[in-house]
PDB file of N, CA and C in Angstrom:
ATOM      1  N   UNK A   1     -68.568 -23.189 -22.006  1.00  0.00           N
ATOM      2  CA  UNK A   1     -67.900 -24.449 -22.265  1.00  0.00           C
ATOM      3  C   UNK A   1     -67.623 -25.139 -20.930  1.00  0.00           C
ATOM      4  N   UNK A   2     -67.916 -26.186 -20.543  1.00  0.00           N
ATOM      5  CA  UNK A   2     -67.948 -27.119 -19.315  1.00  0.00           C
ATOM      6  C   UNK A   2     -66.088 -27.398 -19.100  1.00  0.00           C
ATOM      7  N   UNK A   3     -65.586 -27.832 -18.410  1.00  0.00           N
ATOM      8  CA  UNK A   3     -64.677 -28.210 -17.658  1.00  0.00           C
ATOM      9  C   UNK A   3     -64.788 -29.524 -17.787  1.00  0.00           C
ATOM     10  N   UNK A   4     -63.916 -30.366 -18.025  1.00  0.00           N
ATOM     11  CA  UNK A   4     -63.995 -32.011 -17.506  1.00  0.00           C
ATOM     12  C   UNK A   4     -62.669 -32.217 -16.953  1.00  0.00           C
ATOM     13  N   UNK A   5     -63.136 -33.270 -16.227  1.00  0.00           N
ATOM     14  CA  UNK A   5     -61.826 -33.674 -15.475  1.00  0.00           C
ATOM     15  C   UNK A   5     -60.325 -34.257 -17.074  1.00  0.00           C
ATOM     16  N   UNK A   6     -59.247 -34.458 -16.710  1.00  0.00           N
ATOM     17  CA  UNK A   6     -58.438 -35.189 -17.241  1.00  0.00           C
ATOM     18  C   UNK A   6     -58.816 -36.701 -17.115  1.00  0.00           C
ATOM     19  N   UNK A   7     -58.372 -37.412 -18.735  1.00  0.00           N
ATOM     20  CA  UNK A   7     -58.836 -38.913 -18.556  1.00  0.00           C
ATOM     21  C   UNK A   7     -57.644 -39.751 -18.128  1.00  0.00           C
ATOM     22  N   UNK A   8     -58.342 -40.681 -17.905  1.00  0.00           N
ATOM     23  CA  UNK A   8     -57.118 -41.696 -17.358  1.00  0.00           C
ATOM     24  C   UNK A   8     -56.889 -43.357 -18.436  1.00  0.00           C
ATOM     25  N   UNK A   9     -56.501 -43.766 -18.509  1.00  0.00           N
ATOM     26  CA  UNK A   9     -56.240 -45.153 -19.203  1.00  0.00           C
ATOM     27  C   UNK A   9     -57.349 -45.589 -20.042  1.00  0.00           C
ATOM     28  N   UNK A  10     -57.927 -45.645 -18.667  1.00  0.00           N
ATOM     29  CA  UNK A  10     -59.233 -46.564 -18.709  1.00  0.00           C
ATOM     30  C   UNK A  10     -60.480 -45.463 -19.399  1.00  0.00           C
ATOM     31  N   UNK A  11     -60.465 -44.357 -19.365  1.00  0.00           N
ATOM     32  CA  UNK A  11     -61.300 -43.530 -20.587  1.00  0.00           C
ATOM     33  C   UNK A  11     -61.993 -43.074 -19.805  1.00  0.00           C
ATOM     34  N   UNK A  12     -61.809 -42.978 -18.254  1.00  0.00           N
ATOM     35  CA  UNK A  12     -63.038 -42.307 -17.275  1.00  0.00           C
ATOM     36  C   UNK A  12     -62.238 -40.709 -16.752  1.00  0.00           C
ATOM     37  N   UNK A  13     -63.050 -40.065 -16.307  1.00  0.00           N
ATOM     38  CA  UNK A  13     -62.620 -38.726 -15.521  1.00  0.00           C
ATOM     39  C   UNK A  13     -61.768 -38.729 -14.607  1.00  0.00           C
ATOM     40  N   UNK A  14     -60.679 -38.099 -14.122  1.00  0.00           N
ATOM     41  CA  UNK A  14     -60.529 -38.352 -12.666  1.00  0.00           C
ATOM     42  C   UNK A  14     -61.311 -36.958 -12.254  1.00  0.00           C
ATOM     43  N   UNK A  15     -61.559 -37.038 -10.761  1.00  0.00           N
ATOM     44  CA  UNK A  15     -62.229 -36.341 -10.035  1.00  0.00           C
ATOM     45  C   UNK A  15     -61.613 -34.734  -9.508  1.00  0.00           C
ATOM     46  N   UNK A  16     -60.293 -35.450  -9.743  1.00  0.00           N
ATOM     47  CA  UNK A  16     -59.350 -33.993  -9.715  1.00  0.00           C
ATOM     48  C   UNK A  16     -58.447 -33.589  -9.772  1.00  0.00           C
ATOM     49  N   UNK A  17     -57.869 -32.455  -9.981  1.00  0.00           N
ATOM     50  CA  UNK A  17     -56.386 -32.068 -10.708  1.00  0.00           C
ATOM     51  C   UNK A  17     -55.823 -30.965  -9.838  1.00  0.00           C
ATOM     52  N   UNK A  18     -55.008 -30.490 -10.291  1.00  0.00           N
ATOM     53  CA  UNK A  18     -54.321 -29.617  -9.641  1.00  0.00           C
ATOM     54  C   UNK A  18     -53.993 -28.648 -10.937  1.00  0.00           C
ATOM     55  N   UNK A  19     -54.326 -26.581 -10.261  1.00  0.00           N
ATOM     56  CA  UNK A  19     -54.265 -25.681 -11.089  1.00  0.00           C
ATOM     57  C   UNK A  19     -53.116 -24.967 -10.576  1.00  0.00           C
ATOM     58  N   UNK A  20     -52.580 -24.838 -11.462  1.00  0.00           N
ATOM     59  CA  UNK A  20     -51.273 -24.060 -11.240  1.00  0.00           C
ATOM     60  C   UNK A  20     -50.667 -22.824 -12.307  1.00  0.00           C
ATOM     61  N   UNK A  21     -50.058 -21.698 -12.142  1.00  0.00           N
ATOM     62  CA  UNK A  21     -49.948 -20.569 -12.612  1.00  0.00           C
ATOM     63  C   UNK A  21     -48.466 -20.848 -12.840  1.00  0.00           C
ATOM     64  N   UNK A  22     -47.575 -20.352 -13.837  1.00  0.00           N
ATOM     65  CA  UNK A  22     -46.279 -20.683 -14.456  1.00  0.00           C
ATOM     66  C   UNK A  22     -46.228 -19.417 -14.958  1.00  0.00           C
ATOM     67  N   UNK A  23     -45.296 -18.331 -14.780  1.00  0.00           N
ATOM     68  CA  UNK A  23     -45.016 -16.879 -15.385  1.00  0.00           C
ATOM     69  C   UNK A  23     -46.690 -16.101 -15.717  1.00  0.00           C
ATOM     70  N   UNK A  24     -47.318 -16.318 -15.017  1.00  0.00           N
ATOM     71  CA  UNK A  24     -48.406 -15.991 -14.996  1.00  0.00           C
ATOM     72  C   UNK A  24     -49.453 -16.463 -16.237  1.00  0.00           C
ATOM     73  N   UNK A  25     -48.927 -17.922 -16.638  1.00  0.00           N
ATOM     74  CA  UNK A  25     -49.878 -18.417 -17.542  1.00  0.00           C
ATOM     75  C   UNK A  25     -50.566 -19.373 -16.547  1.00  0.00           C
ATOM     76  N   UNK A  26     -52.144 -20.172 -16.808  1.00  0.00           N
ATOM     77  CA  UNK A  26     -52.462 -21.230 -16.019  1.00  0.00           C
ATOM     78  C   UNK A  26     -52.303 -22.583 -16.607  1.00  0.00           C
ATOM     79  N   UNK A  27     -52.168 -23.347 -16.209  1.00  0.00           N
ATOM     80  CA  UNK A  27     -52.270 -24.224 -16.775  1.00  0.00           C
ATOM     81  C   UNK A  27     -52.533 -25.339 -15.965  1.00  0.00           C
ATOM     82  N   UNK A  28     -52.543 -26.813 -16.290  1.00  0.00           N
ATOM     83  CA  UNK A  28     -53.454 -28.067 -15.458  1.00  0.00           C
ATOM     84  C   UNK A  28     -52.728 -28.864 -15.010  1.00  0.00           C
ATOM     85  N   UNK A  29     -52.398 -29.591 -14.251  1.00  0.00           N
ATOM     86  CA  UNK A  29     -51.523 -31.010 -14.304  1.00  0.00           C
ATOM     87  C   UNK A  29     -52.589 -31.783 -14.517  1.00  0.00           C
ATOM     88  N   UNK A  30     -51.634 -32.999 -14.454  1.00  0.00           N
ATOM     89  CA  UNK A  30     -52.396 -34.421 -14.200  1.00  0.00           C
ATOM     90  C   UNK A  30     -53.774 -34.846 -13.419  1.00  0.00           C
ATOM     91  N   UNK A  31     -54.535 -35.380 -13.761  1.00  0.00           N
ATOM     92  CA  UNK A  31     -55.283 -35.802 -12.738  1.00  0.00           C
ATOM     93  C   UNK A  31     -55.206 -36.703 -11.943  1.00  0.00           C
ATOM     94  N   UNK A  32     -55.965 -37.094 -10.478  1.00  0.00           N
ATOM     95  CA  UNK A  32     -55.945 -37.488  -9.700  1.00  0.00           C
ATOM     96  C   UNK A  32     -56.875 -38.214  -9.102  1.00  0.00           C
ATOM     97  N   UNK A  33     -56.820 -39.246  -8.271  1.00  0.00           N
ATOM     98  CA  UNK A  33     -58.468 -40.142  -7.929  1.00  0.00           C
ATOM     99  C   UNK A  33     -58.779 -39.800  -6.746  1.00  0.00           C
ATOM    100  N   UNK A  34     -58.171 -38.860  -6.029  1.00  0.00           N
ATOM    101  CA  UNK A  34     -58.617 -38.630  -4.412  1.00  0.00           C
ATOM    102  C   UNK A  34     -58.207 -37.352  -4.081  1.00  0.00           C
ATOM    103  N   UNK A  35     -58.998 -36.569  -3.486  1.00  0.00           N
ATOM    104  CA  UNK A  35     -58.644 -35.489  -2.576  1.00  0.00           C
ATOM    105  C   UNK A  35     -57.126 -35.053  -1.941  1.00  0.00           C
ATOM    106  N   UNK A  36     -56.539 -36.623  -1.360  1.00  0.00           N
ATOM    107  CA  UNK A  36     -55.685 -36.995  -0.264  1.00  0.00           C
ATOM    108  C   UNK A  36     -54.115 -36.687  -1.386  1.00  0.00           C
ATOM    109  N   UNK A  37     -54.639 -37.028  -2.755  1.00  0.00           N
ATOM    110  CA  UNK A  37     -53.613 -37.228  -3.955  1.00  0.00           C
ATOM    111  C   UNK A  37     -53.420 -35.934  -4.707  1.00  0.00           C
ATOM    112  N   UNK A  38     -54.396 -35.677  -4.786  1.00  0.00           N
ATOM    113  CA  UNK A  38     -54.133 -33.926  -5.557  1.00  0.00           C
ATOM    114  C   UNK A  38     -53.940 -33.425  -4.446  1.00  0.00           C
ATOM    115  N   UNK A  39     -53.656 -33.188  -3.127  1.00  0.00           N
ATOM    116  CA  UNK A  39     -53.230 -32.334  -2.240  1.00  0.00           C
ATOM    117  C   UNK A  39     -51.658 -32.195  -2.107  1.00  0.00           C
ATOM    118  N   UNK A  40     -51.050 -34.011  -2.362  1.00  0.00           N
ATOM    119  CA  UNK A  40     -49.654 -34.123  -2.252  1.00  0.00           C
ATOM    120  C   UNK A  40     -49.331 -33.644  -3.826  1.00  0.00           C
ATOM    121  N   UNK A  41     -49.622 -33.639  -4.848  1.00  0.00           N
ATOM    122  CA  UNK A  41     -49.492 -33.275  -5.741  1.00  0.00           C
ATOM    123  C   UNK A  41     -49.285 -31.953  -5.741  1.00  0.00           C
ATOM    124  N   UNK A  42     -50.527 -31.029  -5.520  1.00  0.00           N
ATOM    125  CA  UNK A  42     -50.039 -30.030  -5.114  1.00  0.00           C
ATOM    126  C   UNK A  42     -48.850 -28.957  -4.455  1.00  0.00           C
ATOM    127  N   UNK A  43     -48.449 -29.931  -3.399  1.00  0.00           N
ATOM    128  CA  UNK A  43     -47.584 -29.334  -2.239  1.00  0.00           C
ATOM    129  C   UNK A  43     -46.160 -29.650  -2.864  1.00  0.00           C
ATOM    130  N   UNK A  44     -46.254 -30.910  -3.905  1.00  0.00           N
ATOM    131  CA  UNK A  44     -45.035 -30.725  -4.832  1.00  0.00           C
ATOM    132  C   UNK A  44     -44.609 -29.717  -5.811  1.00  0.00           C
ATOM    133  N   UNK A  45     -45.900 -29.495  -6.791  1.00  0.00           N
ATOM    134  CA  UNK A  45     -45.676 -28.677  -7.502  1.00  0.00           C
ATOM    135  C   UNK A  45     -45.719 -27.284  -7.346  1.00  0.00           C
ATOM    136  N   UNK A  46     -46.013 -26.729  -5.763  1.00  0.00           N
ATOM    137  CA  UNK A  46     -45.992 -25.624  -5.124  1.00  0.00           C
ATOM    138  C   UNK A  46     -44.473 -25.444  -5.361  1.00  0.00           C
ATOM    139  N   UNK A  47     -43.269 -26.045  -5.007  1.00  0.00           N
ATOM    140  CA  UNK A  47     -42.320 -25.932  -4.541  1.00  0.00           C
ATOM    141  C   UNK A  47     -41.497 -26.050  -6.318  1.00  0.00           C
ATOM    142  N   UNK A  48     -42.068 -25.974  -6.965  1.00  0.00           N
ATOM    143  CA  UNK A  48     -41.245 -26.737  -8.591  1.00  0.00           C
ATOM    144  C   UNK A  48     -41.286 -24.882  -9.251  1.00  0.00           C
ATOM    145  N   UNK A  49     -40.121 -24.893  -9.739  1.00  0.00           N
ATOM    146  CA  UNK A  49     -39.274 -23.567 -10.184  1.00  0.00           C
ATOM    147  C   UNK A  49     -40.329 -22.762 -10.965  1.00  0.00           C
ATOM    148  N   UNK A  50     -40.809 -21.426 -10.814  1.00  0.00           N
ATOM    149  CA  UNK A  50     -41.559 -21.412 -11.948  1.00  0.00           C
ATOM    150  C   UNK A  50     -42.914 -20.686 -11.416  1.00  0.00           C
ATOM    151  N   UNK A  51     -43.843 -21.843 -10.207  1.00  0.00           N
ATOM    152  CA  UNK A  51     -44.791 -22.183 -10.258  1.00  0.00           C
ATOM    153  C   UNK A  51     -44.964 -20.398  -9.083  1.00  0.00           C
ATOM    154  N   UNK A  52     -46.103 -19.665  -9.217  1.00  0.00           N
ATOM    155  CA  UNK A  52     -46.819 -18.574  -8.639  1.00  0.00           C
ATOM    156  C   UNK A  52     -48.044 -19.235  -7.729  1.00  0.00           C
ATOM    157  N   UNK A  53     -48.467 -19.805  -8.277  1.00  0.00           N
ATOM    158  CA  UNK A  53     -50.123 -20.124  -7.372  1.00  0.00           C
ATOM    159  C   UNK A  53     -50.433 -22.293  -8.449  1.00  0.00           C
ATOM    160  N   UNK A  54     -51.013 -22.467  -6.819  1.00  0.00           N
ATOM    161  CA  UNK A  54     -51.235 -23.628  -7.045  1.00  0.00           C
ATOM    162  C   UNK A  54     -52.706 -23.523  -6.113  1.00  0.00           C
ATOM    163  N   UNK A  55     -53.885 -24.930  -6.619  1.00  0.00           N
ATOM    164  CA  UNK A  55     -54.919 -24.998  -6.180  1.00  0.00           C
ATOM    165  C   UNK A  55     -55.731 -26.214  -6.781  1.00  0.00           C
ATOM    166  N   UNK A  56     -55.929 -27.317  -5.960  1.00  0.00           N
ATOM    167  CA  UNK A  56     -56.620 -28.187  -6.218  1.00  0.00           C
ATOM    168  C   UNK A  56     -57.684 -28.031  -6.864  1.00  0.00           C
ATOM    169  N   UNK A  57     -58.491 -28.693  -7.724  1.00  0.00           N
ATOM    170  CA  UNK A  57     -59.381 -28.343  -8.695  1.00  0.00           C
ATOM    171  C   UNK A  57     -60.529 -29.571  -8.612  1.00  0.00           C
ATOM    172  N   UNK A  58     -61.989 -29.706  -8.408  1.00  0.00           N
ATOM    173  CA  UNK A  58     -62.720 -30.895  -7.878  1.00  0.00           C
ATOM    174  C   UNK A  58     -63.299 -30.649  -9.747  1.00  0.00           C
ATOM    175  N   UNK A  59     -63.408 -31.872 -10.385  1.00  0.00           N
ATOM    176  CA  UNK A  59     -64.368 -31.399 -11.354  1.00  0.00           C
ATOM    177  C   UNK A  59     -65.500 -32.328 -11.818  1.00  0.00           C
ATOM    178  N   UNK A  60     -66.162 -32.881  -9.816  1.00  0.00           N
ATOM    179  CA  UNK A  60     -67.386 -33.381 -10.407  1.00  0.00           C
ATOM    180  C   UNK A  60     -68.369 -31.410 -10.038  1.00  0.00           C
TER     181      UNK A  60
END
């Protein structure tokens, strides 16, 4: 089964998300339109109660 990015408004992919682990389940956030954006995304939700492992996710 393929992977797709999360959609946005407008019905297109974004390019990338952020993967993150919660009591040792995984799960996805939001997506993102730039590299530069899922990184700060990241470094937030690194720090959010809960979270074990975080990792940007590219899904062209």
């Amino acid at each position: 089964m393929p992977l797709h990015g999360p959609r946005d408004p407008k019905n297109k992919g974004y390019p990338y998300g952020v993967r993150i682990t919660v009591a040792g389940i995984d799960c996805y956030s939001v997506g993102a339109e730039g590299r530069r954006e899922a990184d700060s995304l990241k470094s937030q939700l690194e720090h959010a109660e809960g979270v074990t492992e975080a990792e940007v996710v590219h899904y062209g």
